[in-house]
Protein backbone atom coordinates (compact mmCIF):
# COMPACT_ATOMS: atom_id res chain seq x y z
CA UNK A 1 73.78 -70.17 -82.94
CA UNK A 2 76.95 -67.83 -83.42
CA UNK A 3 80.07 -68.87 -83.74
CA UNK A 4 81.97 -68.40 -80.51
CA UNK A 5 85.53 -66.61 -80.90
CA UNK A 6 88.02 -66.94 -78.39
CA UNK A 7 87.79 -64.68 -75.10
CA UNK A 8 90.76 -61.66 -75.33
CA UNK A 9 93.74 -61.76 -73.26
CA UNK A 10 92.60 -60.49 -69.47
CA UNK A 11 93.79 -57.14 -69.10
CA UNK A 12 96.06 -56.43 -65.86
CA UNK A 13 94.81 -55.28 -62.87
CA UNK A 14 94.80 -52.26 -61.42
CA UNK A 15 96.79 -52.74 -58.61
CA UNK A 16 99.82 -53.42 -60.79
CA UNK A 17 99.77 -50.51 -62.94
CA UNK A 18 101.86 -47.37 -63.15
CA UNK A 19 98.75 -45.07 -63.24
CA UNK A 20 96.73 -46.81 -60.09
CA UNK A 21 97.06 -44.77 -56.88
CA UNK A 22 95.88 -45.86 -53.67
CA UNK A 23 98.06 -44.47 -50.69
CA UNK A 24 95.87 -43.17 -48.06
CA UNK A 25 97.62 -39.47 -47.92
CA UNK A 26 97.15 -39.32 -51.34
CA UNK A 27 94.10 -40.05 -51.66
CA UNK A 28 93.00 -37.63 -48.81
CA UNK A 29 94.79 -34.72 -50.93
CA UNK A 30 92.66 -35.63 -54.70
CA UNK A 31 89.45 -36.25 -52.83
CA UNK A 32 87.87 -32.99 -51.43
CA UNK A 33 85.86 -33.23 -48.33
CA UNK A 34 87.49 -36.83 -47.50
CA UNK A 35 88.96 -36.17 -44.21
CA UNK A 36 85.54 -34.62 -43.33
CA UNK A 37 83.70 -37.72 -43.41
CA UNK A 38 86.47 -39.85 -42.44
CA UNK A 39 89.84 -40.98 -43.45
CA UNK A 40 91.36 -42.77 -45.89
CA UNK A 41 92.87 -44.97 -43.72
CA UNK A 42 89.51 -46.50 -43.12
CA UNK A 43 89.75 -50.43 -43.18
CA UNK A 44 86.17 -50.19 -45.58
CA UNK A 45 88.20 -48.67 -48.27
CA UNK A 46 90.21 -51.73 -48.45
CA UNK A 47 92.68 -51.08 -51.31
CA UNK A 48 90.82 -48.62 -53.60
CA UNK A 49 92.26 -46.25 -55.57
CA UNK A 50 91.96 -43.55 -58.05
CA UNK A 51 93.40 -44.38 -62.11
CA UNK A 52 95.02 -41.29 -63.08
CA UNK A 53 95.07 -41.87 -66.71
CA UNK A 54 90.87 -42.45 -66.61
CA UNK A 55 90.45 -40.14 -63.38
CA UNK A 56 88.22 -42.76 -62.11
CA UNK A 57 87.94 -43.84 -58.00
CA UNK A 58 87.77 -47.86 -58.25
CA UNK A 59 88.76 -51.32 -56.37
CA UNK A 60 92.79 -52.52 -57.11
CA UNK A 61 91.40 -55.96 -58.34
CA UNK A 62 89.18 -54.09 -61.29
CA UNK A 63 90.89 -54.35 -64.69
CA UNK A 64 91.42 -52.33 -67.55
CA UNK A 65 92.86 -53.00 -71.34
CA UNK A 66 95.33 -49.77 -70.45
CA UNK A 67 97.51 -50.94 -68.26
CA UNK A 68 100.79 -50.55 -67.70
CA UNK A 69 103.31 -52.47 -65.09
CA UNK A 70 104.40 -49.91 -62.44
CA UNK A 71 108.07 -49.49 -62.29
């Protein structure tokens, strides 16, 4: 059996961090063809957003071990 260490710190979520962008204008102007399909005002988007520091299109309760508080 191996030793068991203790878990890290959780990193913050997504939602909270300066580099996490999920307004719905912005997100139709960074995702091409968006407004073609639909809108992202769409309630099955929920809160998703794009991290601009990983360029990456994920959910606001995901986590990462880069964040950083928003102002």
């Amino acid at each position: 059996m191996k030793p068991r260490h203790a878990e890290p710190a959780r990193p913050g979520i997504c939602r909270t961090c300066r580099h996490f962008r999920n307004a719905p204008s912005f997100l139709e102007s960074h995702l091409a063809g968006l407004t073609s399909m639909s809108s992202a005002y769409a309630d099955v988007r929920l809160d998703d957003g794009i991290c601009l520091r990983h360029d990456v299109h994920l959910r606001a309760t995901a986590n990462c071990r880069d964040h950083q508080p928003a102002a």
